[in-house]
Structures are given as structure tokens and as C-alpha cells.
Protein backbone atom coordinates (compact mmCIF):
# COMPACT_ATOMS: atom_id res chain seq x y z
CA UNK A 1 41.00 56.39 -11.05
CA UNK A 2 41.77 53.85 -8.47
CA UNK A 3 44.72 50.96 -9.57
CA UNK A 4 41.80 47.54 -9.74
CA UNK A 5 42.96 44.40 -7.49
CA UNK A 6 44.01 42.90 -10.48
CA UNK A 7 46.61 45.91 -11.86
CA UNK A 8 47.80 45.92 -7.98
CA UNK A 9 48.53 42.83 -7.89
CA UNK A 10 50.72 42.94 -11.23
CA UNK A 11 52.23 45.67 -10.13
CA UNK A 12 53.51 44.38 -7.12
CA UNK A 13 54.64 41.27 -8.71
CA UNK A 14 56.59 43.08 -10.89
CA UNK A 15 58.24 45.39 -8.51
CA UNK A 16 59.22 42.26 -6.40
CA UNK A 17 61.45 40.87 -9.13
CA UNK A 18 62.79 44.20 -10.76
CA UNK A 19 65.56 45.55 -9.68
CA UNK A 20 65.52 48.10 -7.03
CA UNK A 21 67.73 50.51 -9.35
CA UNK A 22 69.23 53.58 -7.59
CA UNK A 23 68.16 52.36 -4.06
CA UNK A 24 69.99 48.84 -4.02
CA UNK A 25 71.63 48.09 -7.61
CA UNK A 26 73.59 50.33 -9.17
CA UNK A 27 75.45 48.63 -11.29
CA UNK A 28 74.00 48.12 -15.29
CA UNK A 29 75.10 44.38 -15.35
CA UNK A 30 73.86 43.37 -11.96
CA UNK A 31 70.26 45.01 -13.15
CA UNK A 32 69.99 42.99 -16.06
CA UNK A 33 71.29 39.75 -14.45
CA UNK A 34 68.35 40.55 -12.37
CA UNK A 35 66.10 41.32 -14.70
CA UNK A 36 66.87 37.95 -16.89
CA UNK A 37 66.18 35.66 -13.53
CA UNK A 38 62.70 36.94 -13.32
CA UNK A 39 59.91 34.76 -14.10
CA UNK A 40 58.77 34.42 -16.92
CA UNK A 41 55.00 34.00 -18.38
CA UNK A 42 54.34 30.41 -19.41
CA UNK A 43 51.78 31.36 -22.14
CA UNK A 44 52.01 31.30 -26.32
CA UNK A 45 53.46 33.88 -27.84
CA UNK A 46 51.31 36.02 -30.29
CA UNK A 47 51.50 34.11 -34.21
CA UNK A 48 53.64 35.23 -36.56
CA UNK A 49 54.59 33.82 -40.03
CA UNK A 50 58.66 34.02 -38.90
CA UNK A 51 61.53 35.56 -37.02
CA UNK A 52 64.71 35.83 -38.09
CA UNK A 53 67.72 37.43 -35.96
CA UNK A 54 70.13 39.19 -38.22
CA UNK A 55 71.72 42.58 -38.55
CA UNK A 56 71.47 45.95 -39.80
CA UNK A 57 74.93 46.91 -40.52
CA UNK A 58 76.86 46.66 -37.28
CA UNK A 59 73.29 46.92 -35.21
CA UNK A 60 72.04 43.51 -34.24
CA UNK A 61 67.97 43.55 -35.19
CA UNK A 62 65.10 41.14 -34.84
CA UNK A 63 62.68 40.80 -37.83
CA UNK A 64 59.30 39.90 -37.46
CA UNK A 65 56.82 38.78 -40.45
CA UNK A 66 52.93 38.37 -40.47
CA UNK A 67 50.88 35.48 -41.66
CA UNK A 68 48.92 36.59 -44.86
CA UNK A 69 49.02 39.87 -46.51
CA UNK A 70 50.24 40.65 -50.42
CA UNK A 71 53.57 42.40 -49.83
CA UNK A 72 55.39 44.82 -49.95
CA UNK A 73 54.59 44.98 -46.17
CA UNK A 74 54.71 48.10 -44.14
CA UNK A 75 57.50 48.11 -41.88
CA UNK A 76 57.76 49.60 -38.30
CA UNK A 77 60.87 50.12 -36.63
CA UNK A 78 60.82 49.46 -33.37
CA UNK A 79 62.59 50.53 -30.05
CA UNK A 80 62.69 48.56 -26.50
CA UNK A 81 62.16 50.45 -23.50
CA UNK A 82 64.63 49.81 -20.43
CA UNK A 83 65.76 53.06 -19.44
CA UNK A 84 68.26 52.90 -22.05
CA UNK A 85 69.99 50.36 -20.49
CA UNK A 86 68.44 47.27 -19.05
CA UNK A 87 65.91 45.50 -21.80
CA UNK A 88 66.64 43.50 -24.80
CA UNK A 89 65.21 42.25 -27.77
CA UNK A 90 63.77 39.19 -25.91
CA UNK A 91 61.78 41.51 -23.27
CA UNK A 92 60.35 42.89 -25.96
CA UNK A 93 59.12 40.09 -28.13
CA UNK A 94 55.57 39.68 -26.95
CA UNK A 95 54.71 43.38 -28.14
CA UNK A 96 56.84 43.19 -31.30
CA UNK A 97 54.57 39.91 -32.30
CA UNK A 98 51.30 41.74 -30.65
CA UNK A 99 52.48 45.02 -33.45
CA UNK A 100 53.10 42.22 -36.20
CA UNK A 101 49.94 40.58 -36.38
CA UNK A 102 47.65 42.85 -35.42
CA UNK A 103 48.76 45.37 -37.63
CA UNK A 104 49.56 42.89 -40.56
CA UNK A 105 53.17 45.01 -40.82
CA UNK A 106 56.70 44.06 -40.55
CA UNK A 107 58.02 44.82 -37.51
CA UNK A 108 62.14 45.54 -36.77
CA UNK A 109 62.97 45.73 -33.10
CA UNK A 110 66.97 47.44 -33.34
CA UNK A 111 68.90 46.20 -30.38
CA UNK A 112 70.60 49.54 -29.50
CA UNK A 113 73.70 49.90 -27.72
CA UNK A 114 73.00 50.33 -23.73
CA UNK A 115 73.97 52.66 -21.32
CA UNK A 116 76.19 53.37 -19.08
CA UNK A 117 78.50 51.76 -21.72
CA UNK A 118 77.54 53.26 -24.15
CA UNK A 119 75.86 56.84 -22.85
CA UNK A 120 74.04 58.98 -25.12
CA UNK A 121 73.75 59.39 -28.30
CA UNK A 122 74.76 56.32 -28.81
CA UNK A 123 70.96 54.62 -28.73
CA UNK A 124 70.02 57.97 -30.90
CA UNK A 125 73.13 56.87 -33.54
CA UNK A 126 71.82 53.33 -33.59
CA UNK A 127 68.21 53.82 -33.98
CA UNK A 128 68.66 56.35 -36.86
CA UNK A 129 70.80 54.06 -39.02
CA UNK A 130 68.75 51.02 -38.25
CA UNK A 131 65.71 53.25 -39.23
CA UNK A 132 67.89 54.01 -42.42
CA UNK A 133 68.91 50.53 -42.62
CA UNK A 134 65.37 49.50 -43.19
CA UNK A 135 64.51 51.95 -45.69
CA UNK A 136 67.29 51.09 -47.72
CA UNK A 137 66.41 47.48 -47.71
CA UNK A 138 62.93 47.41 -47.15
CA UNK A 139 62.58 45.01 -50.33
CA UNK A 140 64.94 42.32 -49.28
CA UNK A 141 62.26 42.95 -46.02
CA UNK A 142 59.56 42.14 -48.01
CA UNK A 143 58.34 45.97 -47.10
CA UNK A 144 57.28 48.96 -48.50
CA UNK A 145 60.04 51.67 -47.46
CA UNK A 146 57.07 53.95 -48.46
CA UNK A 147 54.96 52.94 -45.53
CA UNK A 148 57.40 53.32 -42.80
CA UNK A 149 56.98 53.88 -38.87
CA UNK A 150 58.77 54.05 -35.81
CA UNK A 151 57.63 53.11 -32.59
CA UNK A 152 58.58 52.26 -29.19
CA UNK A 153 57.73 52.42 -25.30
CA UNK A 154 58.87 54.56 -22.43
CA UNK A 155 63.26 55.17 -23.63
CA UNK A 156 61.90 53.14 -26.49
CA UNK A 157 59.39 55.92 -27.26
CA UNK A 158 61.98 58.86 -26.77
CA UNK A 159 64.30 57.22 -29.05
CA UNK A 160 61.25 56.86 -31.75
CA UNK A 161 60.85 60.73 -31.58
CA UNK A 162 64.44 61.97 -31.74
CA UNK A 163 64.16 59.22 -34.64
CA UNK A 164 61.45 61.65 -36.28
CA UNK A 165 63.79 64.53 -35.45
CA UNK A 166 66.93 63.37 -36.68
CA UNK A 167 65.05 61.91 -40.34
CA UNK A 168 63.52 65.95 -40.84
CA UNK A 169 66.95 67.25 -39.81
CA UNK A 170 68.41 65.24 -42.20
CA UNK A 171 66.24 65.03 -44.86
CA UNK A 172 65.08 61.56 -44.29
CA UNK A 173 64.81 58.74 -44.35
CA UNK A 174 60.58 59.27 -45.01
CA UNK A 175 58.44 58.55 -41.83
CA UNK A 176 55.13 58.42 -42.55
CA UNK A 177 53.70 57.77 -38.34
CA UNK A 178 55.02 57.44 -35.34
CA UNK A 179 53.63 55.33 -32.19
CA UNK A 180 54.98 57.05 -28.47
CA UNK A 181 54.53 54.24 -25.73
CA UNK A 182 54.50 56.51 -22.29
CA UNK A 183 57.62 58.24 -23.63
CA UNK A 184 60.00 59.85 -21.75
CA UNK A 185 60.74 62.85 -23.19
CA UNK A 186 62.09 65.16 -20.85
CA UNK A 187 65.08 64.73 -18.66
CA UNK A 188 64.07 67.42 -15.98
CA UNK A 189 61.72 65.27 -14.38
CA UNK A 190 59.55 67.93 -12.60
CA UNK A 191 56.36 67.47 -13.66
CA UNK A 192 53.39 66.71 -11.20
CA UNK A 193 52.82 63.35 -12.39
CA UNK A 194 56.57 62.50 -11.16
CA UNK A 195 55.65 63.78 -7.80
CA UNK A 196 52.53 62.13 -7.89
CA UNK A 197 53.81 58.31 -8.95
CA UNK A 198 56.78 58.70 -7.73
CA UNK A 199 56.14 55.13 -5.97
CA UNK A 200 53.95 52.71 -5.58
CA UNK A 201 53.29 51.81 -9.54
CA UNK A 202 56.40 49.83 -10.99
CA UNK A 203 58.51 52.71 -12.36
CA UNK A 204 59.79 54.83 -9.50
CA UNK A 205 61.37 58.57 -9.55
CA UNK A 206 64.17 56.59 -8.15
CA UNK A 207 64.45 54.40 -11.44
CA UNK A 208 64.42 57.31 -13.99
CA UNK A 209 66.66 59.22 -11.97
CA UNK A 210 69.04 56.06 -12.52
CA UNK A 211 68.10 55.44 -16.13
CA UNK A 212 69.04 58.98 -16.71
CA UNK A 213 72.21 59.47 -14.71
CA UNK A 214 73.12 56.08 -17.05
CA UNK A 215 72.19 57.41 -20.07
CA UNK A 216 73.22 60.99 -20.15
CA UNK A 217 75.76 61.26 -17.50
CA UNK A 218 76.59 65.18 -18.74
CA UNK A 219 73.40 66.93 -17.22
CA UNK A 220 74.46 69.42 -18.93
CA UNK A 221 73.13 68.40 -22.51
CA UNK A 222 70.16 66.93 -21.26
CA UNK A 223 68.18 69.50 -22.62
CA UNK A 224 69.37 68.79 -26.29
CA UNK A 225 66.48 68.28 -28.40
CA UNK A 226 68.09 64.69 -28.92
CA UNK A 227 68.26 63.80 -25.46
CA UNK A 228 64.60 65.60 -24.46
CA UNK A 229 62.67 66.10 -27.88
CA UNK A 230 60.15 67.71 -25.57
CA UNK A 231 62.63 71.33 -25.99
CA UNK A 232 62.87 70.36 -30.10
CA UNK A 233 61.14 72.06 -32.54
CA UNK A 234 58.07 69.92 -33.35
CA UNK A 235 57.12 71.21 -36.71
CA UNK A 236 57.23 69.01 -40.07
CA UNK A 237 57.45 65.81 -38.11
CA UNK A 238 54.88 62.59 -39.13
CA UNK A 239 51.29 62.09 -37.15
CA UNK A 240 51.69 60.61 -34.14
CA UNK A 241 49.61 58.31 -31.20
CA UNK A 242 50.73 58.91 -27.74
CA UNK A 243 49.47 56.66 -25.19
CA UNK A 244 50.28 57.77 -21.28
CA UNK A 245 49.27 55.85 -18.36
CA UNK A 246 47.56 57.65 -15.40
CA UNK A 247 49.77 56.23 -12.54
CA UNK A 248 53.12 56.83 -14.58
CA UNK A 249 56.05 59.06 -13.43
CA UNK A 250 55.89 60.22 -17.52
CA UNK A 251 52.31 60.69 -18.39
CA UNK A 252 52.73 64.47 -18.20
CA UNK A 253 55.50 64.79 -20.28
CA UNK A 254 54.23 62.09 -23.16
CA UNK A 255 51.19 64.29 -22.78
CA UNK A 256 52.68 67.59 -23.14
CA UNK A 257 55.04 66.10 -25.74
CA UNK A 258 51.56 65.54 -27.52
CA UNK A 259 50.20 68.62 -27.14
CA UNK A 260 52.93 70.42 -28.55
CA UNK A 261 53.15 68.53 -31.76
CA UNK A 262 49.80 69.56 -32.17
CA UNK A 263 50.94 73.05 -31.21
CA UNK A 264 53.49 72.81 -34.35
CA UNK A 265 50.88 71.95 -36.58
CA UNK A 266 51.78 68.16 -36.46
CA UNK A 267 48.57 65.65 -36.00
CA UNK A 268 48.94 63.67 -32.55
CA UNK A 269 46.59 62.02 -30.65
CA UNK A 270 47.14 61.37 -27.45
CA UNK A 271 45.56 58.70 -25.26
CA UNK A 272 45.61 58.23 -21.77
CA UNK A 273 44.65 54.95 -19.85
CA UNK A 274 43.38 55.57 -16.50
CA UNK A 275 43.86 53.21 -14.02
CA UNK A 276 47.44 51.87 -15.66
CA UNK A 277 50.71 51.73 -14.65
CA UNK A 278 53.89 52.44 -16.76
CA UNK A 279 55.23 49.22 -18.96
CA UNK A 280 51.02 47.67 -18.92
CA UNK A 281 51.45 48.11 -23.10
CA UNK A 282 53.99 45.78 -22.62
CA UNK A 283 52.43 43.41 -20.66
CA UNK A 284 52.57 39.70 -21.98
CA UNK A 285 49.45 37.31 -22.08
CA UNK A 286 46.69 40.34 -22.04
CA UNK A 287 46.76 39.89 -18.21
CA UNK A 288 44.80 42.96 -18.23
CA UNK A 289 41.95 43.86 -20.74
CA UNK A 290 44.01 47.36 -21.07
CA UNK A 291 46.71 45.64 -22.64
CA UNK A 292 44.56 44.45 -25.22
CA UNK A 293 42.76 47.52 -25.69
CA UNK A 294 46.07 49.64 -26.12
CA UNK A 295 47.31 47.63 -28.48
CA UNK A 296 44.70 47.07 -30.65
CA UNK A 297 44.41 51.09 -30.38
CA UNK A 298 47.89 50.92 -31.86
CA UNK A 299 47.33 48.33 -34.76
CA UNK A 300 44.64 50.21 -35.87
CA UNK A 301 46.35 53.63 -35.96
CA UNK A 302 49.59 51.78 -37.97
CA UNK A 303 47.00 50.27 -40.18
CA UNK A 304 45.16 53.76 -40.61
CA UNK A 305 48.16 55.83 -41.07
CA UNK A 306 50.32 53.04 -43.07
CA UNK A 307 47.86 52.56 -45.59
């Protein structure tokens, strides 16, 4: 399906003000002093009852409560996308508040160390024991540590997987769903929807060829199950929503990541939005009717699957 006027003309808004990673920056700190000058959406933030910056041990988080609702809450933890090592909480706020209300659940966005400071695992260490973090003190939350989710977008999303992973491996803590924003999930970055979108639509094979080369320097433990869940073993994990984009250099592998949870017996849907672009989930003031579609898909798959 053809990108609208509309998504065109987002797109190339936003590829005028992000940095032109592994063409022109190459430098971490540079990229995000970019990436903080861009403009920003003058439009009100989604309504939530409160949020309140604190930490999970040593891991700064940001916690965000819903108006209404008899608590305990359910909780979703939640992981910024960025390549590992570009985005922050605040890039992320509009779809942490969007999750909040609309699924009437706490939401915990974990502020992960960032590559190529701090390569891989270290975002896998940090999002496990924040994910632990919040299940150990889920009532001080004002949450139910028995309906518990992870979720993120694009590194966001692979780091909410290995999350999965790494609480079966280690005998929990419990995950009862988890939500996969266009996840990356495979470092190899050969599939035919890399070729295809390799430019044009925001994220560029030149982007996650920087994002990896950041975050896993050591090609050769990119195949770790860790690093690309797409070679893990997929069995015993939690269900699981998937939602790809058709002009995205990772649809194929968030959609074969899909598939073969539901190979291993594990309930995934998988979703793809035709016409989009990767990071239009994230996308702040519903510029697009997508958006809003996607993310109510997502609210209503927490609510289903959080009880």
C-alpha cells in the first residue's frame, strides 16, 4: 500500500530533523544533542492522574498513574525505543500516557543504560531488574504484581522479549503479556523488508546498522538469544501482540518473531499496518488516524490479557 500525502509528509519531517546516523553522525552524544533540538509538538499531552520520576534501585524510572480505577492497578513495564542508544524517557512520554489511560494500567518506562557506553547486555541487565523491581514493589505502585506486562517499541520491543526470556530462564518474575512495537529482533538484518525500506521511510538500513554496531559491538554474539530473541527458544513465554509496519526495515523479523511464538505453542497475534512507517505508534498528537488505531489495539489487548 502506497505511504498517503499525509504519512509522507511526516515522514519527511521527521527525517529532516533526525540525525543522519552512520552517514553523517557518528558519534552517540552528537545524535542525541540532535535529537533533543528537534521540534517539538505543541499539543496536550494524553491525561493522567500523576507522574512521578524516581528510581528502581540504581535504574532511574518514570511512573505513570491513571485517573479512576479501584487498585491494585496492573502494571506494564515499559521500554523506549532509540536503537539502544539515542531516546529517553521524555521521547517517550506521549505513548507511556497514551498506554496509561487507555488501558487504565500503571505504566513504568525504565530508563536503561545507552549504548555505545554502555554496549550490550547492559539495556538487557537493566530492564530485567527494573521488571523485577516492579514486581517486588508493585504495592507501594499501587499495582497488582499479578497482572504484569512488558512492552516496548522497535530496541524497546527487543528488550521487552529478551525480558520474557530472561523471567522463564530464571524462573520469574511472572509475565502475564507482552506488547512488541515493530521489534527488532534479529541482528542479521537480511530480510526482504530491509532491502525493501531500506530508505525513504524514517528508519534507514543505514540507522540499524549504526544502532547495532553501538549496541553490540562483538558481532560475534549477536546471535545470542539475548541480543536476537528471534534464534531463542520461544516456548513457555506469555501471549503476545506484535504490531509491524509495512514500510519498516523490521516488519519481517517482528513478523517472523510472531510466527514462531506461535510455532512454540505461545499465543501471538501479530498485526501489521499497511501504509506505516517505523516509530508511527509513537507518534504524538494522533497526527495520523493509525496512531490512534494502534494504540487503542494495544489498550485493549493489555486490558484483555491483564484482566
Amino acid at each position: 500500500m502506497a505511504v498517503d500525502a499525509m504519512t509522507r509528509a511526516i515522514i519527511d519531517a521527521m527525517s529532516e530533523f533526525f540525525p543522519k546516523l552512520g552517514t553523517e553522525v557518528f558519534d552517540a552524544a552528537e545524535a542525541r544533542r540532535i535529537l533533543a533540538q528537534a521540534p517539538k509538538l505543541d499539543a496536550e499531552p494524553p491525561a493522567v492522574r500523576s507522574v512521578e520520576d524516581r528510581m528502581a534501585g540504581d535504574i532511574p524510572i518514570r511512573v505513570y498513574r491513571p485517573d479512576g480505577g479501584q487498585g491494585p492497578l496492573p502494571v506494564v513495564v515499559f521500554f523506549h525505543g532509540g536503537g539502544w542508544s539515542i531516546c529517553t524517557l521524555d521521547t517517550h512520554d506521549w505513548v507511556c500516557r497514551t498506554l496509561c489511560g487507555g488501558a487504565g494500567a500503571v505504566v513504568v518506562s525504565v530508563d536503561y543504560r545507552l549504548a555505545p557506553e554502555h554496549p550490550y547486555p547492559a539495556a538487557v541487565e537493566d530492564a530485567y531488574a527494573a521488571t523485577v523491581w516492579v514486581h517486588e514493589h508493585a504495592a507501594e505502585l499501587g499495582a497488582d504484581p499479578a497482572r504484569l506486562a512488558v512492552a516496548g517499541d522497535s530496541a524497546g520491543g527487543n528488550l521487552a522479549a529478551v525480558t520474557c526470556l530472561k523471567a522463564r530462564d530464571l524462573a520469574g518474575p511472572p509475565i502475564r503479556f507482552q506488547l512488541l512495537i515493530y521489534p527488532a529482533t534479529d541482528a542479521a538484518q537480511d530480510s526482504a523488508s530491509c532491502r525493501e525500506n531500506a530508505t525513504g521511510y524514517f528508519l534507514t538500513a543505514d540507522h540499524m546498522a549504526w544502532f547495532w554496531d553501538s549496541y553490540q559491538p562483538d558481532r560475534s554474539r549477536r546471535a545470542e538469544p539475548y541480543s536476537s530473541p528471534i534464534h531463542a527458544d520461544l516456548g513457555d513465554l506469555p501471549p503476545a501482540l506484535v504490531i509491524t509496519a509495512e514500510h519498516d526495515p523490521l516488519r519481517d523479523e517482528g513478523e517472523e518473531y510472531g510466527r514462531l511464538l506461535r510455532k512454540a505453542g505461545t499465543q501471538a497475534e501479530t498485526v501489521r499496518f499497511d501504509g506505516m512507517f517505523h516509530s508511527f505508534f509513537t507518534l504524538a498528537g494522533n497526527l495520523l488516524p493509525a496512531t490512534k488505531q494502534a494504540t487503542d489495539l494495544a489498550c485493549s489487548a493489555l486490558i484483555r490479557n491483564l484482566g
